[in-house]
PDB file of N, CA and C in Angstrom:
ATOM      1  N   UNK A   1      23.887  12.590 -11.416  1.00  0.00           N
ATOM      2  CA  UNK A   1      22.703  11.871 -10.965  1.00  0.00           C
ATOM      3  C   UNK A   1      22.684  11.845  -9.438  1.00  0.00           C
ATOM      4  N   UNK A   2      21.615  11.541  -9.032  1.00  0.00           N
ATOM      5  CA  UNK A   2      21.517  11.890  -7.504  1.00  0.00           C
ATOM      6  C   UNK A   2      21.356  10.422  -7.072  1.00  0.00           C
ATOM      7  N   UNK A   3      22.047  10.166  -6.214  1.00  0.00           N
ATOM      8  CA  UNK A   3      21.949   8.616  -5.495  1.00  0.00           C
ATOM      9  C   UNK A   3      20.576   8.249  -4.484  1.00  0.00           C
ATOM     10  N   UNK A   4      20.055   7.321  -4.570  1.00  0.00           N
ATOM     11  CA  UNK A   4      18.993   7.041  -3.967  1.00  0.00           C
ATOM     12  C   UNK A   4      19.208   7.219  -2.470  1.00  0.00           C
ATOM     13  N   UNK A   5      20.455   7.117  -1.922  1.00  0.00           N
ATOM     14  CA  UNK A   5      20.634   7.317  -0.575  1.00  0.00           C
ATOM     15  C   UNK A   5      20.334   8.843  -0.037  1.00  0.00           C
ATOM     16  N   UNK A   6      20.529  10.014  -0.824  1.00  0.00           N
ATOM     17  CA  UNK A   6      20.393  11.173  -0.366  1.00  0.00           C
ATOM     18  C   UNK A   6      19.101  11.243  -0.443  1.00  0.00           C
ATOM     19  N   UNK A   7      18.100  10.900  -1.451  1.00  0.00           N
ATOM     20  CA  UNK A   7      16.900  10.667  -1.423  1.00  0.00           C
ATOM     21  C   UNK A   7      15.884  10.284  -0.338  1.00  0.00           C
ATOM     22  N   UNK A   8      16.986   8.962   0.365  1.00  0.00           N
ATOM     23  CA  UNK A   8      15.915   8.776   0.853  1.00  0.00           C
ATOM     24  C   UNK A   8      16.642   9.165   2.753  1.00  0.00           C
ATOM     25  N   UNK A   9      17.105  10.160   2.658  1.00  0.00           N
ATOM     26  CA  UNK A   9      17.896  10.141   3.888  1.00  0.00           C
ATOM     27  C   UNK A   9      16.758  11.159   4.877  1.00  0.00           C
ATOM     28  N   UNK A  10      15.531  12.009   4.108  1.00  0.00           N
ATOM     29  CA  UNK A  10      14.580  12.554   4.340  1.00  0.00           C
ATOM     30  C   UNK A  10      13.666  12.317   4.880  1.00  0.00           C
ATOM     31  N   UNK A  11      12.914  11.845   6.135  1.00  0.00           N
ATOM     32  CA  UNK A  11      12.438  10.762   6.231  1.00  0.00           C
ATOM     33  C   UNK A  11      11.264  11.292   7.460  1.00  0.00           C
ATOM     34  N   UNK A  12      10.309  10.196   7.486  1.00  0.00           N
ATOM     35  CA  UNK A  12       8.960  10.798   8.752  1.00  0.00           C
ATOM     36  C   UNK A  12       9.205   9.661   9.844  1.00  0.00           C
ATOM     37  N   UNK A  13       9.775  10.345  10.851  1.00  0.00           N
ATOM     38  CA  UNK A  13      10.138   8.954  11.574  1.00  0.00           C
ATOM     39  C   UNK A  13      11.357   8.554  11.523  1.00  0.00           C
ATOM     40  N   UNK A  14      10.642   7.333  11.247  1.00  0.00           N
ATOM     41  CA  UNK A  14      11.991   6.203  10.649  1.00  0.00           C
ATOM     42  C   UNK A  14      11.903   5.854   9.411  1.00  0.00           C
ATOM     43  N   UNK A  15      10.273   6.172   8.787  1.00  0.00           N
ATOM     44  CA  UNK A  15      10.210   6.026   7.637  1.00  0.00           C
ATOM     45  C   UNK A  15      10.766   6.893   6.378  1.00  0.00           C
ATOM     46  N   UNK A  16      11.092   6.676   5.144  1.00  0.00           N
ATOM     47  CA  UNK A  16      12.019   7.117   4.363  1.00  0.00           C
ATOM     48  C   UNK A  16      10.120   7.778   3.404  1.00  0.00           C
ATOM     49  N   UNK A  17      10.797   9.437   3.448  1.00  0.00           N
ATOM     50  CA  UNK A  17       9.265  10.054   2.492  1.00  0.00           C
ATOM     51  C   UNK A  17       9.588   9.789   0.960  1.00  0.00           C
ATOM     52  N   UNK A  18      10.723   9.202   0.446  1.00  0.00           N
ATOM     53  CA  UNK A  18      10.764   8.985  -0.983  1.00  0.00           C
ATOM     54  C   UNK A  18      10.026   7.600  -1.196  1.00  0.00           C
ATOM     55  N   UNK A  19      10.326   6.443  -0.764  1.00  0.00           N
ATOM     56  CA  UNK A  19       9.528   5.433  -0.053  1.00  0.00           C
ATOM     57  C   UNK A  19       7.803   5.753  -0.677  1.00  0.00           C
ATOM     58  N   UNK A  20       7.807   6.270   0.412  1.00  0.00           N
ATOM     59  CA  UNK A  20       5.960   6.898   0.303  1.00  0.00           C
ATOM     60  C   UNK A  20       5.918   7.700  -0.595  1.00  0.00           C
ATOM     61  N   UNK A  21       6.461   8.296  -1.648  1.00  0.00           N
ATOM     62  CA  UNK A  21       6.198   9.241  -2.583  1.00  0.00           C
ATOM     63  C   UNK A  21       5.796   8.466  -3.895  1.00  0.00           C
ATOM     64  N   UNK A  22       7.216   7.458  -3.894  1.00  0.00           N
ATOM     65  CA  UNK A  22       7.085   6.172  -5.200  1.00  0.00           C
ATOM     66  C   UNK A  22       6.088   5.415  -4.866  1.00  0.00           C
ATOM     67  N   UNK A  23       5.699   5.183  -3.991  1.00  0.00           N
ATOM     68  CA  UNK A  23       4.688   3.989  -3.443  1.00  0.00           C
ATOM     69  C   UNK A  23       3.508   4.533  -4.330  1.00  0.00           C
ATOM     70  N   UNK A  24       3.175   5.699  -3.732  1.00  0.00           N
ATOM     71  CA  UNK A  24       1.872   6.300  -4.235  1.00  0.00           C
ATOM     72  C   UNK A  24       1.728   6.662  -5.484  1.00  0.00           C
ATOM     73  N   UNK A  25       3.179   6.935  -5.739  1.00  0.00           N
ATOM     74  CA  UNK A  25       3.242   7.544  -7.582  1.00  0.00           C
ATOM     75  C   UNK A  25       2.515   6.244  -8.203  1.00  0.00           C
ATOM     76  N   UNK A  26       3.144   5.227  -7.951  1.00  0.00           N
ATOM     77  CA  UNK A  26       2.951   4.499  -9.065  1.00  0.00           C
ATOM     78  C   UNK A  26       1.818   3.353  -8.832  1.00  0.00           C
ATOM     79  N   UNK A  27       1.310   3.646  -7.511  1.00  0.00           N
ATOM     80  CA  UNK A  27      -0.308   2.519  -7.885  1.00  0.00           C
ATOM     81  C   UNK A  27      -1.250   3.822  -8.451  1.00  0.00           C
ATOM     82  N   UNK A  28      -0.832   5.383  -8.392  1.00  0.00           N
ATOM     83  CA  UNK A  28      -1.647   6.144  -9.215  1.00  0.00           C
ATOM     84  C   UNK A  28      -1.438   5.603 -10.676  1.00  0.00           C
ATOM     85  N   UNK A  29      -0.677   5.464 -10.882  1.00  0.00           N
ATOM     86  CA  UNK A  29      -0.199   5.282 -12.108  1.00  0.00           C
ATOM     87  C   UNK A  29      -0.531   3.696 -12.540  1.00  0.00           C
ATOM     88  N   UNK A  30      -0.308   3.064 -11.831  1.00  0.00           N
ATOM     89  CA  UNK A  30      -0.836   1.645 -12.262  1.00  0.00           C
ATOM     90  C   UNK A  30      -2.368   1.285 -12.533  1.00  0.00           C
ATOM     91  N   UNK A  31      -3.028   2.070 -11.348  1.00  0.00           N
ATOM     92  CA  UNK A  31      -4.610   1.641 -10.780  1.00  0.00           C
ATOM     93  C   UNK A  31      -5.229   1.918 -11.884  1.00  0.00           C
ATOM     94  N   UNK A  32      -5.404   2.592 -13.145  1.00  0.00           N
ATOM     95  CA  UNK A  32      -6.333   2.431 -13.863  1.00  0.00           C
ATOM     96  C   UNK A  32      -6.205   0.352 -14.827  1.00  0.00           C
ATOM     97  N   UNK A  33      -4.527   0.131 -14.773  1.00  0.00           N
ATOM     98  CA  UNK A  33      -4.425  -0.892 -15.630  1.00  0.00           C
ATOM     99  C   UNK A  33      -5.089  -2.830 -14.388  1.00  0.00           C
ATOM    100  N   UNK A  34      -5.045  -2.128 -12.708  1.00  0.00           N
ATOM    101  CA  UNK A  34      -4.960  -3.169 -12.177  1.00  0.00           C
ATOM    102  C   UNK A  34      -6.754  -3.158 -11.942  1.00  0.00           C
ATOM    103  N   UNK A  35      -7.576  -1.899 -12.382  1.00  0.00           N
ATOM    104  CA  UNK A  35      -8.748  -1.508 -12.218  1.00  0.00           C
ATOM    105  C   UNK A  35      -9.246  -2.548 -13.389  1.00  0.00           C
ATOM    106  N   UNK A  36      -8.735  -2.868 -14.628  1.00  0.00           N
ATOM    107  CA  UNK A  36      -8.964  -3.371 -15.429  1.00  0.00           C
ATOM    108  C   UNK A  36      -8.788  -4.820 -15.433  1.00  0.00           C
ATOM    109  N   UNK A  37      -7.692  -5.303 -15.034  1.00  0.00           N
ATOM    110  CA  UNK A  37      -7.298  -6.695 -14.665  1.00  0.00           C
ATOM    111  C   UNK A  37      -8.421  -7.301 -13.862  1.00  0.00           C
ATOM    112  N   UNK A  38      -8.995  -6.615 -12.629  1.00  0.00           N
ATOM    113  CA  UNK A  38      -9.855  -7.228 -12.061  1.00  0.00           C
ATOM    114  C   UNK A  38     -11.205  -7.568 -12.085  1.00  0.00           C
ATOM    115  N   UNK A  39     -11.341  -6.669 -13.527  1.00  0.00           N
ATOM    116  CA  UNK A  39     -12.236  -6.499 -14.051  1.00  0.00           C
ATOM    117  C   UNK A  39     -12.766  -7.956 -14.483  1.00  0.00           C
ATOM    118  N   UNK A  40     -11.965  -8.315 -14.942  1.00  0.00           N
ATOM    119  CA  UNK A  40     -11.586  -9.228 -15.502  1.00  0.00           C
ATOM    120  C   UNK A  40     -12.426 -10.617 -15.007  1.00  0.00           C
ATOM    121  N   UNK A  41     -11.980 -10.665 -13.301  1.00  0.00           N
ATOM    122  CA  UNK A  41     -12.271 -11.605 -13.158  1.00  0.00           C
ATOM    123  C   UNK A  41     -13.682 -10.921 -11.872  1.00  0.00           C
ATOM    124  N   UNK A  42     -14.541 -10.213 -12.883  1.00  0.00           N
ATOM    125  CA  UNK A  42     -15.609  -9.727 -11.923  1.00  0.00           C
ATOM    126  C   UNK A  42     -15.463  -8.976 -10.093  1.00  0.00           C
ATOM    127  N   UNK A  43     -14.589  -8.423 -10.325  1.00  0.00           N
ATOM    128  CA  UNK A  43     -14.383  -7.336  -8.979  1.00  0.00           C
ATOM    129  C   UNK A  43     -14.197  -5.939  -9.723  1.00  0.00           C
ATOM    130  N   UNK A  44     -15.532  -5.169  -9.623  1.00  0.00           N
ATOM    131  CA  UNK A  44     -15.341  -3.525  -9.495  1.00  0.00           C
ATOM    132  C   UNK A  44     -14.417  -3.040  -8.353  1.00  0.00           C
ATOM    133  N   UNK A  45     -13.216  -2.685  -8.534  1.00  0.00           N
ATOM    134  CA  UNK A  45     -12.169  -1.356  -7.864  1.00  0.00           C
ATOM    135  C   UNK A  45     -11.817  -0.382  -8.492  1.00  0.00           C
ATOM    136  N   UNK A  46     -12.528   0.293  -7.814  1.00  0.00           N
ATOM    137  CA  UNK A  46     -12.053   2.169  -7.873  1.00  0.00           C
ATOM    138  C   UNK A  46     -10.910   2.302  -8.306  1.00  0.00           C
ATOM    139  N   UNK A  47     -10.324   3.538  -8.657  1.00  0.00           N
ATOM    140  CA  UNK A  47      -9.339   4.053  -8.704  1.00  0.00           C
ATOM    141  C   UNK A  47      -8.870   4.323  -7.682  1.00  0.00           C
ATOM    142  N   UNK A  48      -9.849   4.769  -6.634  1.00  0.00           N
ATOM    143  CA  UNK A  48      -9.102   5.751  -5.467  1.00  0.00           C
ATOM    144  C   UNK A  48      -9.071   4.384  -4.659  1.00  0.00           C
ATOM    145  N   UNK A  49      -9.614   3.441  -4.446  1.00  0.00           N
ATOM    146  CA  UNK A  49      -9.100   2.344  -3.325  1.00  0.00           C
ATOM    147  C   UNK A  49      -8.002   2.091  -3.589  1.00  0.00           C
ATOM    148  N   UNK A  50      -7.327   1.843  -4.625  1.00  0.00           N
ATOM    149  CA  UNK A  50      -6.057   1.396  -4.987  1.00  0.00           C
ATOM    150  C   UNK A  50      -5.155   2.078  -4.005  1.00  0.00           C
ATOM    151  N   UNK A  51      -5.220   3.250  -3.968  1.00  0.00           N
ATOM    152  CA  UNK A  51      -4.037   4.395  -3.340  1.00  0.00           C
ATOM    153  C   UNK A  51      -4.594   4.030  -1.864  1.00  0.00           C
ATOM    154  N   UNK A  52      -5.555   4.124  -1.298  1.00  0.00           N
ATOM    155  CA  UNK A  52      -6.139   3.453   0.164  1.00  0.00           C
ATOM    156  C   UNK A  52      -5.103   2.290   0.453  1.00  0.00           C
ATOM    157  N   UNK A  53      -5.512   1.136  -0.568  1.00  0.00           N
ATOM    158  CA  UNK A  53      -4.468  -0.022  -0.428  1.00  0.00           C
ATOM    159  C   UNK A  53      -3.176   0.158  -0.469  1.00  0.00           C
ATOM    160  N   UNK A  54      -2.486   1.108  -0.541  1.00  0.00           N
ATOM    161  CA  UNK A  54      -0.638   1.290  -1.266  1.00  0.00           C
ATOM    162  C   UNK A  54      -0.194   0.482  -0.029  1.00  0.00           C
ATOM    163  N   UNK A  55      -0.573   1.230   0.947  1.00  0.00           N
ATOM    164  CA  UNK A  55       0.473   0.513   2.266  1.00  0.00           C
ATOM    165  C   UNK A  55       0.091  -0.798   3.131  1.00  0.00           C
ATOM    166  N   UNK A  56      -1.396  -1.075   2.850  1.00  0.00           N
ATOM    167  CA  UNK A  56      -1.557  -2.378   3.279  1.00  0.00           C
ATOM    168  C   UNK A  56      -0.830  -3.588   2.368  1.00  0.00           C
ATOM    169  N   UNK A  57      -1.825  -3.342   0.929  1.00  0.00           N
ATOM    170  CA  UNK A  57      -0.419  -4.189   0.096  1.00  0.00           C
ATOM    171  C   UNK A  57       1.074  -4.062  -0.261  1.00  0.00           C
ATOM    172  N   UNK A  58       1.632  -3.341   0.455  1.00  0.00           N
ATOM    173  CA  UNK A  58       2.853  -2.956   0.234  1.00  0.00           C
ATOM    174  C   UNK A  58       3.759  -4.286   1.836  1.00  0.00           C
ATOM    175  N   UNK A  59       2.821  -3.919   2.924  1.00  0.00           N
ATOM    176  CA  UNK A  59       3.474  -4.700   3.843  1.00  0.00           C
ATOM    177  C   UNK A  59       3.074  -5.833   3.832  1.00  0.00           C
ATOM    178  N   UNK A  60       1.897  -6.795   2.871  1.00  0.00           N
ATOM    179  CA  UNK A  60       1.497  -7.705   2.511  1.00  0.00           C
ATOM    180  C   UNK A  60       2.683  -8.498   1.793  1.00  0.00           C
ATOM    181  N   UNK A  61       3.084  -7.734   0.776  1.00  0.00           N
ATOM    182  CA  UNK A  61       3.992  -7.797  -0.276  1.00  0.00           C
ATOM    183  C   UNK A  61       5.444  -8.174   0.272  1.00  0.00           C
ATOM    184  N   UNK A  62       5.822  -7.191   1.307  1.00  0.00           N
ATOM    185  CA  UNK A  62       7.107  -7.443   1.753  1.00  0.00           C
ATOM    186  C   UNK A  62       7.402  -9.079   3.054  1.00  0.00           C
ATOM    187  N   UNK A  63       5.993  -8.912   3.473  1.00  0.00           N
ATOM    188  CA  UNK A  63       5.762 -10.317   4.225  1.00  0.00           C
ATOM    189  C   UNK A  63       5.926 -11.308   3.502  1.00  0.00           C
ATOM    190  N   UNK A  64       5.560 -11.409   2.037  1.00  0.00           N
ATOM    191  CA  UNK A  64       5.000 -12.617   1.492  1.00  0.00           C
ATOM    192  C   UNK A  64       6.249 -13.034   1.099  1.00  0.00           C
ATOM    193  N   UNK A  65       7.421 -11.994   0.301  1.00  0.00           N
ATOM    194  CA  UNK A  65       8.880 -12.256  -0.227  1.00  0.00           C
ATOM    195  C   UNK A  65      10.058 -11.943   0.736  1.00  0.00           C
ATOM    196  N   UNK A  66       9.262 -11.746   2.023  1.00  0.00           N
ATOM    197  CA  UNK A  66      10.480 -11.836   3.199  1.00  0.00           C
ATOM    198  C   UNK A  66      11.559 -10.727   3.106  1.00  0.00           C
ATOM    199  N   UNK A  67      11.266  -9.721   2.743  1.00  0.00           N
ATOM    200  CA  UNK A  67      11.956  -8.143   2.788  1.00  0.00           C
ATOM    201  C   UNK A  67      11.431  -7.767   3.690  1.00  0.00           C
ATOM    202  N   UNK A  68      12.158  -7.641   5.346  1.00  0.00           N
ATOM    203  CA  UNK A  68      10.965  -7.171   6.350  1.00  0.00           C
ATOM    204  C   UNK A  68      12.223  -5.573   6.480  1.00  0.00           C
ATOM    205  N   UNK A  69      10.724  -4.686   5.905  1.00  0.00           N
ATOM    206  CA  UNK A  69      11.149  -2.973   6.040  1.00  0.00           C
ATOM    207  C   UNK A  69      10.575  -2.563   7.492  1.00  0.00           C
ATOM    208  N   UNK A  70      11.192  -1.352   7.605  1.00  0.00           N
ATOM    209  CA  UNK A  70      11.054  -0.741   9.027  1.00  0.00           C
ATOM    210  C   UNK A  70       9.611  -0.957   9.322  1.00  0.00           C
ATOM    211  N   UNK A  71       8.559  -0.541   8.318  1.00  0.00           N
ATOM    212  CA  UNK A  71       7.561  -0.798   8.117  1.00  0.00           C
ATOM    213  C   UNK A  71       6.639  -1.497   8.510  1.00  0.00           C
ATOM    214  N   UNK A  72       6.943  -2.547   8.089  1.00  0.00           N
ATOM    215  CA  UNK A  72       7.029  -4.140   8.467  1.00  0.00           C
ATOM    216  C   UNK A  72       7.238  -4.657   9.459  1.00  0.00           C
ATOM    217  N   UNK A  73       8.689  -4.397   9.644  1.00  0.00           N
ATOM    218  CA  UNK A  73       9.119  -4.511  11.172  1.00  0.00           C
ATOM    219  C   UNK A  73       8.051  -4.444  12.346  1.00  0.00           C
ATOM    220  N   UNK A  74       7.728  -2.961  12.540  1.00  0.00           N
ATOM    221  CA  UNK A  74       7.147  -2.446  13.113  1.00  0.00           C
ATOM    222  C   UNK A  74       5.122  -2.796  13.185  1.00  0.00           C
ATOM    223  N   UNK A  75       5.138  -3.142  11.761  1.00  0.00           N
ATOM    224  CA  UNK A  75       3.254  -3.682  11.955  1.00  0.00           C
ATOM    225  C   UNK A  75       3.195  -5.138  12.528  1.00  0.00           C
ATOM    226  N   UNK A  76       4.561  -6.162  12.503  1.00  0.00           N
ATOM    227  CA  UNK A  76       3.962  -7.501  13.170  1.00  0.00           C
ATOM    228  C   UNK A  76       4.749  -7.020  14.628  1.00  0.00           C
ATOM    229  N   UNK A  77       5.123  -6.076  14.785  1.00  0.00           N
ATOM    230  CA  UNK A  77       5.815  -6.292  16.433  1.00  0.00           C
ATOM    231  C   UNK A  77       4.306  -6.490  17.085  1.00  0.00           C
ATOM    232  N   UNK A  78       4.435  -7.166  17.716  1.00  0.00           N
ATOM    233  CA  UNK A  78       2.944  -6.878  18.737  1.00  0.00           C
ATOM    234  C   UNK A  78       2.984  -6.824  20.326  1.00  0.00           C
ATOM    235  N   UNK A  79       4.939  -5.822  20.283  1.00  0.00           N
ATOM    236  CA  UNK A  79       4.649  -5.409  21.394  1.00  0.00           C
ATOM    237  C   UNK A  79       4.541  -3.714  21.531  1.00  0.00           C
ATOM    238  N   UNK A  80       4.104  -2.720  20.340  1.00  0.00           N
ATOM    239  CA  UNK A  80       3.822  -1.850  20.490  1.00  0.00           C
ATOM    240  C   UNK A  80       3.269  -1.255  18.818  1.00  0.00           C
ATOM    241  N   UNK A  81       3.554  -0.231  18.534  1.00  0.00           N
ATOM    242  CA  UNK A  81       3.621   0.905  17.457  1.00  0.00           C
ATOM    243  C   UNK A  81       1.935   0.467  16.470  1.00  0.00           C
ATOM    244  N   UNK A  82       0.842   0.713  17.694  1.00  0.00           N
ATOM    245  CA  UNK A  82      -0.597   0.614  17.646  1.00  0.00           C
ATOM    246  C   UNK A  82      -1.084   1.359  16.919  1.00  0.00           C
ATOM    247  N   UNK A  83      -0.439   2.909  16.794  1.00  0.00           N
ATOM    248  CA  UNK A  83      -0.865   3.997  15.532  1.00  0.00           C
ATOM    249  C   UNK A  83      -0.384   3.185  13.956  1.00  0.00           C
ATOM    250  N   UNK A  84       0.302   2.602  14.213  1.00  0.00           N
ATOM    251  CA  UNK A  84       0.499   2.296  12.462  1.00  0.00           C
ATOM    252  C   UNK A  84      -0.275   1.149  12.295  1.00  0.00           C
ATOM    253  N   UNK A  85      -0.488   0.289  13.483  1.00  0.00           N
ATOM    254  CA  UNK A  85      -1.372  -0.657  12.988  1.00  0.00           C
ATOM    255  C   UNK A  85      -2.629  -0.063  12.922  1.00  0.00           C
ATOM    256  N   UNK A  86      -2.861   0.692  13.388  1.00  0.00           N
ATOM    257  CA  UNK A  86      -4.676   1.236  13.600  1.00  0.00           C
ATOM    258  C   UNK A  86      -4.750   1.906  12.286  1.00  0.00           C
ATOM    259  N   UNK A  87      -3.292   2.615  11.711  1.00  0.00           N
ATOM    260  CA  UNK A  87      -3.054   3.224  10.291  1.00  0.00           C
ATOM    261  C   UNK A  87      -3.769   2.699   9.038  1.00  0.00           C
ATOM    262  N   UNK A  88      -2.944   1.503   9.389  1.00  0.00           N
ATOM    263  CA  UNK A  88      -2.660   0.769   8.204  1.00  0.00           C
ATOM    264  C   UNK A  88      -4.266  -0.355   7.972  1.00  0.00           C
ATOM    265  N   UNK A  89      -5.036  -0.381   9.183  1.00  0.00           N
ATOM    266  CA  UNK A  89      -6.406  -1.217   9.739  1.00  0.00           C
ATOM    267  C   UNK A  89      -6.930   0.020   8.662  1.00  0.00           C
ATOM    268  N   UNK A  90      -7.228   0.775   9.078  1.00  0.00           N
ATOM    269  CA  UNK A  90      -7.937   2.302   8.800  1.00  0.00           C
ATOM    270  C   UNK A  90      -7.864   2.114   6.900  1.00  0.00           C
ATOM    271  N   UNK A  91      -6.744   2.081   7.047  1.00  0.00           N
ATOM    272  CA  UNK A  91      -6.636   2.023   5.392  1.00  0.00           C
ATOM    273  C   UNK A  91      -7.090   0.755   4.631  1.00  0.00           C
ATOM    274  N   UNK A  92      -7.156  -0.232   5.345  1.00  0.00           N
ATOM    275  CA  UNK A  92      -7.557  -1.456   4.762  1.00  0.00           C
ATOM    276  C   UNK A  92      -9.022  -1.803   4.479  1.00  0.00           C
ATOM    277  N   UNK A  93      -9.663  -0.965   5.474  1.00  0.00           N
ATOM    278  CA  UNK A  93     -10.952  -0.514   6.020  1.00  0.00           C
ATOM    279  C   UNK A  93     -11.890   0.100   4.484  1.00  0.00           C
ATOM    280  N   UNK A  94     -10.787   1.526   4.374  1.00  0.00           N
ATOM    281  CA  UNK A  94     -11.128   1.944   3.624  1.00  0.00           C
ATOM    282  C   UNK A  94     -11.152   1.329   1.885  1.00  0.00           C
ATOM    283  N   UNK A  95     -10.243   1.186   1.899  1.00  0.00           N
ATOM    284  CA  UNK A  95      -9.598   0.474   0.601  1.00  0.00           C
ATOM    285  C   UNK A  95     -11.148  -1.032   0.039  1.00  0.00           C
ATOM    286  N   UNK A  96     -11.347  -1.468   0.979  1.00  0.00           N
ATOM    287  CA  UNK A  96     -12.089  -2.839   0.745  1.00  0.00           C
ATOM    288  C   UNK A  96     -13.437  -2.310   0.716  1.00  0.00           C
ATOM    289  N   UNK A  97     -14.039  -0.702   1.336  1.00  0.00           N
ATOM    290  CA  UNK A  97     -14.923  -0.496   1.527  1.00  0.00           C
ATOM    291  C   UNK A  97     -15.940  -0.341   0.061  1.00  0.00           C
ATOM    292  N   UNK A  98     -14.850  -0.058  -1.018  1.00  0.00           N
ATOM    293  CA  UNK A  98     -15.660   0.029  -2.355  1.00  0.00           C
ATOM    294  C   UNK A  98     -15.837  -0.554  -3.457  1.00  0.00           C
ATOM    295  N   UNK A  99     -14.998  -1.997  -2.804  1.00  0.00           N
ATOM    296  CA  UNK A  99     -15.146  -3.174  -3.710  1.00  0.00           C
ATOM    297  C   UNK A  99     -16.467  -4.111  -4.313  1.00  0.00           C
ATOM    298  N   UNK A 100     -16.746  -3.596  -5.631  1.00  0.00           N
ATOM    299  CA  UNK A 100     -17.842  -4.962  -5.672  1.00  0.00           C
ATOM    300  C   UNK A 100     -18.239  -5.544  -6.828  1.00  0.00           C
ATOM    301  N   UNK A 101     -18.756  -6.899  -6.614  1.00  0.00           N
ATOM    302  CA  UNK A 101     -18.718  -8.085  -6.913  1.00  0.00           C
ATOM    303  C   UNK A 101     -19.165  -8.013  -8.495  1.00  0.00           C
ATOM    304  N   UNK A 102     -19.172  -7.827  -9.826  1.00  0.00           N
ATOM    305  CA  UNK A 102     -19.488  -7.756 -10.821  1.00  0.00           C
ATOM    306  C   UNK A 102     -20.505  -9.220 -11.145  1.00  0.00           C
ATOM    307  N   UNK A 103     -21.520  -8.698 -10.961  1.00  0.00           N
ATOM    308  CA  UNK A 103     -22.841 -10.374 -11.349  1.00  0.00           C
ATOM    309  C   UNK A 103     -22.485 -10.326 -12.787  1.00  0.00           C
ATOM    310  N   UNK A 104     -22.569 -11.706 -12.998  1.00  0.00           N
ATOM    311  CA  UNK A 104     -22.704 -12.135 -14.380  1.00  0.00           C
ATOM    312  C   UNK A 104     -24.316 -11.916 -14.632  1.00  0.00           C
ATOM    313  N   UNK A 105     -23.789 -11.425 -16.488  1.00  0.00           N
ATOM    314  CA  UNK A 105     -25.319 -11.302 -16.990  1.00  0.00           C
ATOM    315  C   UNK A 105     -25.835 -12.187 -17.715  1.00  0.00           C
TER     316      UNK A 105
END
């Protein structure tokens, strides 16, 4: 078996590309069931916003349970690394852009 460390020793940056590979695998893989959940409570989301969202809710996620990743690290510094925030803006941008409101009938 291959250890997660060689895995993730591959990396863009500082960031680890196995990281971003699972990230994306699996809100592909989730987004039709979380497409449905929200359904639920009257919010139409796409399939494809989901994957838009991977990395905004991902550093949402790690803020909220206090796992601060390089990631992370790096989006509340606010004394530099403006491309990932403008990144991660960009994506949030996008992601929210195709959300909508299910009227009751």
């Amino acid at each position: 078996m291959i250890p997660i460390e060689f895995l993730r020793q591959f990396r863009f940056g500082e960031y680890a590309i196995f990281d971003f590979v699972v990230a994306f695998i699996g809100i592909y893989l989730l987004a039709p069931l979380f497409s449905k959940l929200f359904k639920k409570i009257r919010l139409d989301i796409p399939k494809k916003n989901w994957l838009f969202l991977t990395l905004p809710l991902g550093i949402f996620t790690h803020l909220l349970v206090g796992n601060i990743t390089p990631m992370t690290r790096d989006f509340v510094d606010i004394g530099g690394h403006y491309i990932l925030k403008i990144v991660i803006i960009i994506l949030l941008f996008f992601g929210l852009k195709g959300i909508k409101v299910i009227k009751k009938k």
